[in-house]
C-alpha atoms as a PDB file:
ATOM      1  CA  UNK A   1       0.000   0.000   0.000  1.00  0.00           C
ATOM      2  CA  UNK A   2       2.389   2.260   0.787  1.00  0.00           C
ATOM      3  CA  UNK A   3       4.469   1.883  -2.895  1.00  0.00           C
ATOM      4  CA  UNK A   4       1.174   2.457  -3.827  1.00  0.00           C
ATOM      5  CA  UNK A   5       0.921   5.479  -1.934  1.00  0.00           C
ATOM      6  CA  UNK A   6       4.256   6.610  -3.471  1.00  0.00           C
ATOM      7  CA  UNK A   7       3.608   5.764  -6.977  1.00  0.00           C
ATOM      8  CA  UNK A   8       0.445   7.692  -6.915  1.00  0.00           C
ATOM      9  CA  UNK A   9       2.368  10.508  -5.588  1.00  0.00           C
ATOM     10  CA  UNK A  10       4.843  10.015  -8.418  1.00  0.00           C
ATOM     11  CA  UNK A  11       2.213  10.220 -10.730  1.00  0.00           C
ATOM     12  CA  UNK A  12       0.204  13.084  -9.151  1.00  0.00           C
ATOM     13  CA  UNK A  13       3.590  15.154  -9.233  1.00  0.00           C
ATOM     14  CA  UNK A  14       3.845  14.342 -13.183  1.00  0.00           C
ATOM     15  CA  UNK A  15       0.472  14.745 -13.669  1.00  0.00           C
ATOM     16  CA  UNK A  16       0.741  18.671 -12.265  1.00  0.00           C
ATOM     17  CA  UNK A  17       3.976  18.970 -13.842  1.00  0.00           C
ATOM     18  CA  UNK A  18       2.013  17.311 -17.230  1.00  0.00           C
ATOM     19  CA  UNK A  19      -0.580  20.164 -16.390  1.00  0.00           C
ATOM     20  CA  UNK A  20       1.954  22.958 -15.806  1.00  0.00           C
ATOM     21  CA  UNK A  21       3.906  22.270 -18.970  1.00  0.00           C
ATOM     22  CA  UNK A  22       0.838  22.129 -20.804  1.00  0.00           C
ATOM     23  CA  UNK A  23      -0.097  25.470 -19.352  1.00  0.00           C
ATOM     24  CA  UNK A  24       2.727  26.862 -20.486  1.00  0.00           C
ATOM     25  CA  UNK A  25       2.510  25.799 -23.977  1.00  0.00           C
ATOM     26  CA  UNK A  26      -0.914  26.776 -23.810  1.00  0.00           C
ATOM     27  CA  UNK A  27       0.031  30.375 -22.632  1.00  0.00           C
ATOM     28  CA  UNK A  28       3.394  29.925 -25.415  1.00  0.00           C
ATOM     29  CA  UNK A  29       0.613  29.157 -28.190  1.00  0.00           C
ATOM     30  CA  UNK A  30      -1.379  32.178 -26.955  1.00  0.00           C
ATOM     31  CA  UNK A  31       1.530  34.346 -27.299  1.00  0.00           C
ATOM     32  CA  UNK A  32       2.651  33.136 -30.601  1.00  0.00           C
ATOM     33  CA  UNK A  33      -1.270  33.182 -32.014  1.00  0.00           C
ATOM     34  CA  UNK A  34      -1.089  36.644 -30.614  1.00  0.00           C
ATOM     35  CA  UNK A  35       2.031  37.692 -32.360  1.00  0.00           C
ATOM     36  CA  UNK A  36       1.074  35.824 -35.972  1.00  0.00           C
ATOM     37  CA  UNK A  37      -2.545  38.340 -35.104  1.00  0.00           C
ATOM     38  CA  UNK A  38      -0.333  41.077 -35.092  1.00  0.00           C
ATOM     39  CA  UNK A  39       1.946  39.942 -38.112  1.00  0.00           C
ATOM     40  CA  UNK A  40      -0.962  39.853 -40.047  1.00  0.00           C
ATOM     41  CA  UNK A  41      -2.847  42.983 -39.028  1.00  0.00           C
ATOM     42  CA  UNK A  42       0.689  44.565 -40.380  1.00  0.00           C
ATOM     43  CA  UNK A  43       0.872  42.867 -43.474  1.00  0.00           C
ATOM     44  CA  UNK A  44      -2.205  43.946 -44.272  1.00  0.00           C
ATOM     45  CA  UNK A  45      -1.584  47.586 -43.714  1.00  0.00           C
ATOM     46  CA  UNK A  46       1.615  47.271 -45.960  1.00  0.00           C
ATOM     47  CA  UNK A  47      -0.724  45.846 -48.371  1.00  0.00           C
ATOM     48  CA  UNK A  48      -2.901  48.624 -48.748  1.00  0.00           C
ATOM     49  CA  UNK A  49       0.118  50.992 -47.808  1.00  0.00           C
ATOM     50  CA  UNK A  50       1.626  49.587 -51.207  1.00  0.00           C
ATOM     51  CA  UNK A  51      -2.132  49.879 -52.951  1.00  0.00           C
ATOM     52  CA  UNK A  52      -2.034  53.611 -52.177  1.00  0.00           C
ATOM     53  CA  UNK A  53       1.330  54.180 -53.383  1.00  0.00           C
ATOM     54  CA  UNK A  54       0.736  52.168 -56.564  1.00  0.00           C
ATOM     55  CA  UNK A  55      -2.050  54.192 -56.782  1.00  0.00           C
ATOM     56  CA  UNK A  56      -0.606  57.468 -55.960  1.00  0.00           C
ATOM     57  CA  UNK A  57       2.461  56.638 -58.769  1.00  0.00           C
ATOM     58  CA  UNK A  58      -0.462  55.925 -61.270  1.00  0.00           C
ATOM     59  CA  UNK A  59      -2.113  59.039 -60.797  1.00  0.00           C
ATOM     60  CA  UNK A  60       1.721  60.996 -60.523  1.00  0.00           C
ATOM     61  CA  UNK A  61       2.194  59.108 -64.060  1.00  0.00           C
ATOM     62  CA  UNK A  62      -1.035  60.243 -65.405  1.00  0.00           C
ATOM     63  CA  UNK A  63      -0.423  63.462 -64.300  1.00  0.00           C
ATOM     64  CA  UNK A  64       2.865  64.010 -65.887  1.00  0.00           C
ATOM     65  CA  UNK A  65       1.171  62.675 -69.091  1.00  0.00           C
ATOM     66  CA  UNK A  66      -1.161  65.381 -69.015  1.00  0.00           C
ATOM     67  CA  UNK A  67       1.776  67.974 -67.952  1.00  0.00           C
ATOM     68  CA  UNK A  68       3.891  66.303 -71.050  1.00  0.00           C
ATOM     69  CA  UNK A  69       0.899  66.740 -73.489  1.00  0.00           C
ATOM     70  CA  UNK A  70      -0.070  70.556 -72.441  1.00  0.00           C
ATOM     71  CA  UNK A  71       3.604  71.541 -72.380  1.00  0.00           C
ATOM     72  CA  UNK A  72       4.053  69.860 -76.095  1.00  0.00           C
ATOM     73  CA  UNK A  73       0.526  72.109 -76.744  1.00  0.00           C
ATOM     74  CA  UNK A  74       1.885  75.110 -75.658  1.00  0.00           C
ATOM     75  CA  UNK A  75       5.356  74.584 -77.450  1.00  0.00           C
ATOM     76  CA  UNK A  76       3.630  74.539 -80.529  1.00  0.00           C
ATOM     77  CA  UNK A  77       1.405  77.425 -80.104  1.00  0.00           C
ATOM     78  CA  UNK A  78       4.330  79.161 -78.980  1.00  0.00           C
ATOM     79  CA  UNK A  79       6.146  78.340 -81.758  1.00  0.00           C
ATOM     80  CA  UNK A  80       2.922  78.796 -84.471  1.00  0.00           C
ATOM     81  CA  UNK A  81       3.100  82.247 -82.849  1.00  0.00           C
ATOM     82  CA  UNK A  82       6.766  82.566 -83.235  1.00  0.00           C
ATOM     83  CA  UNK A  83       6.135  82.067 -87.058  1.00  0.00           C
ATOM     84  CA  UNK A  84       3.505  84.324 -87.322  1.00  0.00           C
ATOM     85  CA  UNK A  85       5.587  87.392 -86.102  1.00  0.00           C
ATOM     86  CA  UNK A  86       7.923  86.384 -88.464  1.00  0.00           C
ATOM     87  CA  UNK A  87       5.481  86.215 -91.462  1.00  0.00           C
ATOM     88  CA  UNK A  88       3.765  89.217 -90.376  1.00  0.00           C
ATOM     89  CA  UNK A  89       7.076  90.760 -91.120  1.00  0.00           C
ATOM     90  CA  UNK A  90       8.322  88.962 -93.976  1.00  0.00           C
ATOM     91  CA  UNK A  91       4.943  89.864 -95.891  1.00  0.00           C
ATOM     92  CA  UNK A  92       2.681  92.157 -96.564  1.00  0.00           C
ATOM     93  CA  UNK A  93       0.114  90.920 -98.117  1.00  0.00           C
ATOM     94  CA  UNK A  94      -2.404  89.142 -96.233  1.00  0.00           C
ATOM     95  CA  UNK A  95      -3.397  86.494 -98.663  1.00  0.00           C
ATOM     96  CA  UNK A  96       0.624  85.438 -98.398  1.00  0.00           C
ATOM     97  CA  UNK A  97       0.411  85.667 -95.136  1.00  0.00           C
ATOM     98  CA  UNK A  98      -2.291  83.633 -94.742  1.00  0.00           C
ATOM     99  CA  UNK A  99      -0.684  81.291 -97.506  1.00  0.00           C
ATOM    100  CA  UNK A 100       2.223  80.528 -95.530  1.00  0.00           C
ATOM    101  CA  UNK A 101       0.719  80.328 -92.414  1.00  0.00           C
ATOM    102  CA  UNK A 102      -1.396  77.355 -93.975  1.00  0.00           C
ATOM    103  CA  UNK A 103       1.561  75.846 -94.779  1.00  0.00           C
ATOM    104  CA  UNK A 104       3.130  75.789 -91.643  1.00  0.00           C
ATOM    105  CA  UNK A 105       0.093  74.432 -90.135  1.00  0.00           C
ATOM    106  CA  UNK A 106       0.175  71.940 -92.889  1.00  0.00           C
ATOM    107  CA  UNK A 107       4.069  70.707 -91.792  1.00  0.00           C
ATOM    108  CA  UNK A 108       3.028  70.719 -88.486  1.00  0.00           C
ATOM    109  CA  UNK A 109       0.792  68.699 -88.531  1.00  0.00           C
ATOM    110  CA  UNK A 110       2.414  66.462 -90.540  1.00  0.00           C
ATOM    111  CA  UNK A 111       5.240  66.387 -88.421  1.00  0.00           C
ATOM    112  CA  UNK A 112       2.491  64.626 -85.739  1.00  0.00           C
ATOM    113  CA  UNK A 113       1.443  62.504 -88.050  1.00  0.00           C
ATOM    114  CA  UNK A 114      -1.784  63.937 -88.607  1.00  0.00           C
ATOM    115  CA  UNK A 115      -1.741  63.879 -92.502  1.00  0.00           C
ATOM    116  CA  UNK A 116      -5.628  64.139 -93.002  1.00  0.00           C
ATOM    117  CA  UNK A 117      -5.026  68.169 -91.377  1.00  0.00           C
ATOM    118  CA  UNK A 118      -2.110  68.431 -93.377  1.00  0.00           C
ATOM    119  CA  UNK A 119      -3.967  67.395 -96.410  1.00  0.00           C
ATOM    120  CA  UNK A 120      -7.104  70.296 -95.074  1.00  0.00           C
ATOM    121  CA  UNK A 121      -4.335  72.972 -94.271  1.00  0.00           C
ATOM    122  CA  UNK A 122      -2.424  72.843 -97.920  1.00  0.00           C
ATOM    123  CA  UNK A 123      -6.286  72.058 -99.812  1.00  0.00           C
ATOM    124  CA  UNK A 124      -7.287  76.011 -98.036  1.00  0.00           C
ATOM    125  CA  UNK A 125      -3.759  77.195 -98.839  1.00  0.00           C
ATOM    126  CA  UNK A 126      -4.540  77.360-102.567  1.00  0.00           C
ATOM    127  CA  UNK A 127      -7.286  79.923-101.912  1.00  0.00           C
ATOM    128  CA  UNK A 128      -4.568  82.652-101.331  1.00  0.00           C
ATOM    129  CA  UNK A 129      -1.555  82.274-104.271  1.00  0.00           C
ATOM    130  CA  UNK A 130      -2.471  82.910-107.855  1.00  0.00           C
ATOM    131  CA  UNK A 131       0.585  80.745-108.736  1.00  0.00           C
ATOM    132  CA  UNK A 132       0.543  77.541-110.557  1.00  0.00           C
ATOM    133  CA  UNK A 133      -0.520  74.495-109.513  1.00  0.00           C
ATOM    134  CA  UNK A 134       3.263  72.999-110.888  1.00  0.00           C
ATOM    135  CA  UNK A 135       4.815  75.740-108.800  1.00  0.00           C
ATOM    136  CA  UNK A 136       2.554  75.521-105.398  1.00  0.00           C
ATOM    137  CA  UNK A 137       3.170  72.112-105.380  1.00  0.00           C
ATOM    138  CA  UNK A 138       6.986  72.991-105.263  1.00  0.00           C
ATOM    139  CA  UNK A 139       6.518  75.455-102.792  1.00  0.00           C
ATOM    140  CA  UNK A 140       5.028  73.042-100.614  1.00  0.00           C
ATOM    141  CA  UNK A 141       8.012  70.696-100.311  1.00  0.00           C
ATOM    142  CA  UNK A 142      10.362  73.598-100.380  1.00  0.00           C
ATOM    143  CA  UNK A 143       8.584  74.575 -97.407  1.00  0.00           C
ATOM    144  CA  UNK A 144       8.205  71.676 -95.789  1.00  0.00           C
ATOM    145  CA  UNK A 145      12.108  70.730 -96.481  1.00  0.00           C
ATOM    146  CA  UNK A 146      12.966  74.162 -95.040  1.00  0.00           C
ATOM    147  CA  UNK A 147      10.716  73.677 -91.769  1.00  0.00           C
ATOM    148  CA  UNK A 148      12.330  70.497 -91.343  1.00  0.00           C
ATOM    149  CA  UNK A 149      15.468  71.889 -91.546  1.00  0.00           C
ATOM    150  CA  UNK A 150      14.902  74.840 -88.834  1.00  0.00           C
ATOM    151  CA  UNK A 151      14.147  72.093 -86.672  1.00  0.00           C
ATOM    152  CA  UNK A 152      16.954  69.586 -87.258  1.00  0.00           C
ATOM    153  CA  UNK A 153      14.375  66.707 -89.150  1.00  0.00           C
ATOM    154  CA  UNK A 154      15.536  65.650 -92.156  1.00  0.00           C
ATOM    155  CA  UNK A 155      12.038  65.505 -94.346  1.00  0.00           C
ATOM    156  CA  UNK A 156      11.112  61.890 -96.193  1.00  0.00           C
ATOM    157  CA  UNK A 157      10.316  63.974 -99.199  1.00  0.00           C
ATOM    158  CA  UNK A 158       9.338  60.071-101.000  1.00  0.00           C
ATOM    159  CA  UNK A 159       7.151  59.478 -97.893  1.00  0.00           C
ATOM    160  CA  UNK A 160       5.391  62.470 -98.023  1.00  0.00           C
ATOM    161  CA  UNK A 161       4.267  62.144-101.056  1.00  0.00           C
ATOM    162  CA  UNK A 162       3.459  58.669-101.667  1.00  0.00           C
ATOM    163  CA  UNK A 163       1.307  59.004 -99.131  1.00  0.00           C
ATOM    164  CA  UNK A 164      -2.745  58.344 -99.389  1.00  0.00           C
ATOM    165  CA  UNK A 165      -3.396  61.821 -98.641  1.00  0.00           C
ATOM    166  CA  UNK A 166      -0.777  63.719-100.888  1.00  0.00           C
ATOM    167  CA  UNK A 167      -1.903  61.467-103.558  1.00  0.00           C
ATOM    168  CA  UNK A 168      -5.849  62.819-103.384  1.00  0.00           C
ATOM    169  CA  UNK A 169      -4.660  66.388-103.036  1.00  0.00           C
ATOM    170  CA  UNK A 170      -2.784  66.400-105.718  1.00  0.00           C
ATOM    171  CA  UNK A 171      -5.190  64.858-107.912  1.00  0.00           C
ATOM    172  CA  UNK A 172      -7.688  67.442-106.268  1.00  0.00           C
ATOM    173  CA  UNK A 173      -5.124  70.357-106.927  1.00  0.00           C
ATOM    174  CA  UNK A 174      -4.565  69.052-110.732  1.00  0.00           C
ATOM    175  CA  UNK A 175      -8.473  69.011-111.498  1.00  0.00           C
ATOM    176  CA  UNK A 176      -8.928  72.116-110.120  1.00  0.00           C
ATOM    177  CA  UNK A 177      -6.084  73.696-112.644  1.00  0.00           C
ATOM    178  CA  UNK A 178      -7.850  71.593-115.152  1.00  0.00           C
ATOM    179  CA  UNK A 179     -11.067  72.885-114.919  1.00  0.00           C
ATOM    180  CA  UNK A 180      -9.678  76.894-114.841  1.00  0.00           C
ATOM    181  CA  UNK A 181      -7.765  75.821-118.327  1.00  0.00           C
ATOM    182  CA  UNK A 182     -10.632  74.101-119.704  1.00  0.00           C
ATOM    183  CA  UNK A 183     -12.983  77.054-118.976  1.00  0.00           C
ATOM    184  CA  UNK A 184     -10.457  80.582-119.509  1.00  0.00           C
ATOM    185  CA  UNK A 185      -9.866  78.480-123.483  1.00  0.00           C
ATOM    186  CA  UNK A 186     -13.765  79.080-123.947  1.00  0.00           C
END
Protein backbone atom coordinates (compact mmCIF):
# COMPACT_ATOMS: atom_id res chain seq x y z
CA UNK A 1 0.00 0.00 0.00
CA UNK A 2 2.39 2.26 0.79
CA UNK A 3 4.47 1.88 -2.89
CA UNK A 4 1.17 2.46 -3.83
CA UNK A 5 0.92 5.48 -1.93
CA UNK A 6 4.26 6.61 -3.47
CA UNK A 7 3.61 5.76 -6.98
CA UNK A 8 0.45 7.69 -6.91
CA UNK A 9 2.37 10.51 -5.59
CA UNK A 10 4.84 10.02 -8.42
CA UNK A 11 2.21 10.22 -10.73
CA UNK A 12 0.20 13.08 -9.15
CA UNK A 13 3.59 15.15 -9.23
CA UNK A 14 3.84 14.34 -13.18
CA UNK A 15 0.47 14.74 -13.67
CA UNK A 16 0.74 18.67 -12.26
CA UNK A 17 3.98 18.97 -13.84
CA UNK A 18 2.01 17.31 -17.23
CA UNK A 19 -0.58 20.16 -16.39
CA UNK A 20 1.95 22.96 -15.81
CA UNK A 21 3.91 22.27 -18.97
CA UNK A 22 0.84 22.13 -20.80
CA UNK A 23 -0.10 25.47 -19.35
CA UNK A 24 2.73 26.86 -20.49
CA UNK A 25 2.51 25.80 -23.98
CA UNK A 26 -0.91 26.78 -23.81
CA UNK A 27 0.03 30.38 -22.63
CA UNK A 28 3.39 29.93 -25.42
CA UNK A 29 0.61 29.16 -28.19
CA UNK A 30 -1.38 32.18 -26.96
CA UNK A 31 1.53 34.35 -27.30
CA UNK A 32 2.65 33.14 -30.60
CA UNK A 33 -1.27 33.18 -32.01
CA UNK A 34 -1.09 36.64 -30.61
CA UNK A 35 2.03 37.69 -32.36
CA UNK A 36 1.07 35.82 -35.97
CA UNK A 37 -2.54 38.34 -35.10
CA UNK A 38 -0.33 41.08 -35.09
CA UNK A 39 1.95 39.94 -38.11
CA UNK A 40 -0.96 39.85 -40.05
CA UNK A 41 -2.85 42.98 -39.03
CA UNK A 42 0.69 44.57 -40.38
CA UNK A 43 0.87 42.87 -43.47
CA UNK A 44 -2.21 43.95 -44.27
CA UNK A 45 -1.58 47.59 -43.71
CA UNK A 46 1.61 47.27 -45.96
CA UNK A 47 -0.72 45.85 -48.37
CA UNK A 48 -2.90 48.62 -48.75
CA UNK A 49 0.12 50.99 -47.81
CA UNK A 50 1.63 49.59 -51.21
CA UNK A 51 -2.13 49.88 -52.95
CA UNK A 52 -2.03 53.61 -52.18
CA UNK A 53 1.33 54.18 -53.38
CA UNK A 54 0.74 52.17 -56.56
CA UNK A 55 -2.05 54.19 -56.78
CA UNK A 56 -0.61 57.47 -55.96
CA UNK A 57 2.46 56.64 -58.77
CA UNK A 58 -0.46 55.93 -61.27
CA UNK A 59 -2.11 59.04 -60.80
CA UNK A 60 1.72 61.00 -60.52
CA UNK A 61 2.19 59.11 -64.06
CA UNK A 62 -1.03 60.24 -65.40
CA UNK A 63 -0.42 63.46 -64.30
CA UNK A 64 2.86 64.01 -65.89
CA UNK A 65 1.17 62.67 -69.09
CA UNK A 66 -1.16 65.38 -69.01
CA UNK A 67 1.78 67.97 -67.95
CA UNK A 68 3.89 66.30 -71.05
CA UNK A 69 0.90 66.74 -73.49
CA UNK A 70 -0.07 70.56 -72.44
CA UNK A 71 3.60 71.54 -72.38
CA UNK A 72 4.05 69.86 -76.09
CA UNK A 73 0.53 72.11 -76.74
CA UNK A 74 1.89 75.11 -75.66
CA UNK A 75 5.36 74.58 -77.45
CA UNK A 76 3.63 74.54 -80.53
CA UNK A 77 1.41 77.42 -80.10
CA UNK A 78 4.33 79.16 -78.98
CA UNK A 79 6.15 78.34 -81.76
CA UNK A 80 2.92 78.80 -84.47
CA UNK A 81 3.10 82.25 -82.85
CA UNK A 82 6.77 82.57 -83.23
CA UNK A 83 6.14 82.07 -87.06
CA UNK A 84 3.50 84.32 -87.32
CA UNK A 85 5.59 87.39 -86.10
CA UNK A 86 7.92 86.38 -88.46
CA UNK A 87 5.48 86.21 -91.46
CA UNK A 88 3.77 89.22 -90.38
CA UNK A 89 7.08 90.76 -91.12
CA UNK A 90 8.32 88.96 -93.98
CA UNK A 91 4.94 89.86 -95.89
CA UNK A 92 2.68 92.16 -96.56
CA UNK A 93 0.11 90.92 -98.12
CA UNK A 94 -2.40 89.14 -96.23
CA UNK A 95 -3.40 86.49 -98.66
CA UNK A 96 0.62 85.44 -98.40
CA UNK A 97 0.41 85.67 -95.14
CA UNK A 98 -2.29 83.63 -94.74
CA UNK A 99 -0.68 81.29 -97.51
CA UNK A 100 2.22 80.53 -95.53
CA UNK A 101 0.72 80.33 -92.41
CA UNK A 102 -1.40 77.36 -93.97
CA UNK A 103 1.56 75.85 -94.78
CA UNK A 104 3.13 75.79 -91.64
CA UNK A 105 0.09 74.43 -90.14
CA UNK A 106 0.17 71.94 -92.89
CA UNK A 107 4.07 70.71 -91.79
CA UNK A 108 3.03 70.72 -88.49
CA UNK A 109 0.79 68.70 -88.53
CA UNK A 110 2.41 66.46 -90.54
CA UNK A 111 5.24 66.39 -88.42
CA UNK A 112 2.49 64.63 -85.74
CA UNK A 113 1.44 62.50 -88.05
CA UNK A 114 -1.78 63.94 -88.61
CA UNK A 115 -1.74 63.88 -92.50
CA UNK A 116 -5.63 64.14 -93.00
CA UNK A 117 -5.03 68.17 -91.38
CA UNK A 118 -2.11 68.43 -93.38
CA UNK A 119 -3.97 67.40 -96.41
CA UNK A 120 -7.10 70.30 -95.07
CA UNK A 121 -4.33 72.97 -94.27
CA UNK A 122 -2.42 72.84 -97.92
CA UNK A 123 -6.29 72.06 -99.81
CA UNK A 124 -7.29 76.01 -98.04
CA UNK A 125 -3.76 77.20 -98.84
CA UNK A 126 -4.54 77.36 -102.57
CA UNK A 127 -7.29 79.92 -101.91
CA UNK A 128 -4.57 82.65 -101.33
CA UNK A 129 -1.55 82.27 -104.27
CA UNK A 130 -2.47 82.91 -107.85
CA UNK A 131 0.58 80.75 -108.74
CA UNK A 132 0.54 77.54 -110.56
CA UNK A 133 -0.52 74.50 -109.51
CA UNK A 134 3.26 73.00 -110.89
CA UNK A 135 4.81 75.74 -108.80
CA UNK A 136 2.55 75.52 -105.40
CA UNK A 137 3.17 72.11 -105.38
CA UNK A 138 6.99 72.99 -105.26
CA UNK A 139 6.52 75.45 -102.79
CA UNK A 140 5.03 73.04 -100.61
CA UNK A 141 8.01 70.70 -100.31
CA UNK A 142 10.36 73.60 -100.38
CA UNK A 143 8.58 74.58 -97.41
CA UNK A 144 8.21 71.68 -95.79
CA UNK A 145 12.11 70.73 -96.48
CA UNK A 146 12.97 74.16 -95.04
CA UNK A 147 10.72 73.68 -91.77
CA UNK A 148 12.33 70.50 -91.34
CA UNK A 149 15.47 71.89 -91.55
CA UNK A 150 14.90 74.84 -88.83
CA UNK A 151 14.15 72.09 -86.67
CA UNK A 152 16.95 69.59 -87.26
CA UNK A 153 14.37 66.71 -89.15
CA UNK A 154 15.54 65.65 -92.16
CA UNK A 155 12.04 65.51 -94.35
CA UNK A 156 11.11 61.89 -96.19
CA UNK A 157 10.32 63.97 -99.20
CA UNK A 158 9.34 60.07 -101.00
CA UNK A 159 7.15 59.48 -97.89
CA UNK A 160 5.39 62.47 -98.02
CA UNK A 161 4.27 62.14 -101.06
CA UNK A 162 3.46 58.67 -101.67
CA UNK A 163 1.31 59.00 -99.13
CA UNK A 164 -2.75 58.34 -99.39
CA UNK A 165 -3.40 61.82 -98.64
CA UNK A 166 -0.78 63.72 -100.89
CA UNK A 167 -1.90 61.47 -103.56
CA UNK A 168 -5.85 62.82 -103.38
CA UNK A 169 -4.66 66.39 -103.04
CA UNK A 170 -2.78 66.40 -105.72
CA UNK A 171 -5.19 64.86 -107.91
CA UNK A 172 -7.69 67.44 -106.27
CA UNK A 173 -5.12 70.36 -106.93
CA UNK A 174 -4.56 69.05 -110.73
CA UNK A 175 -8.47 69.01 -111.50
CA UNK A 176 -8.93 72.12 -110.12
CA UNK A 177 -6.08 73.70 -112.64
CA UNK A 178 -7.85 71.59 -115.15
CA UNK A 179 -11.07 72.88 -114.92
CA UNK A 180 -9.68 76.89 -114.84
CA UNK A 181 -7.76 75.82 -118.33
CA UNK A 182 -10.63 74.10 -119.70
CA UNK A 183 -12.98 77.05 -118.98
CA UNK A 184 -10.46 80.58 -119.51
CA UNK A 185 -9.87 78.48 -123.48
CA UNK A 186 -13.76 79.08 -123.95
Amino acid sequence: MKQTKTLLKEFQNQLYQTDEERKKQQLQLQENQTVLQQIKTQWRQTEILLQQSQSQQQNAQKELVKTKSQLTQTQSELEKLQYQQAILINYKSESQTEYQLLVWEAWYAYQKGNLLEMQECLQKSLKYTENSRTEIVMEWLDSFANFSQQKGLELDSEKLTNSEEWQKLMKRTMKIQQKVLVSSEK
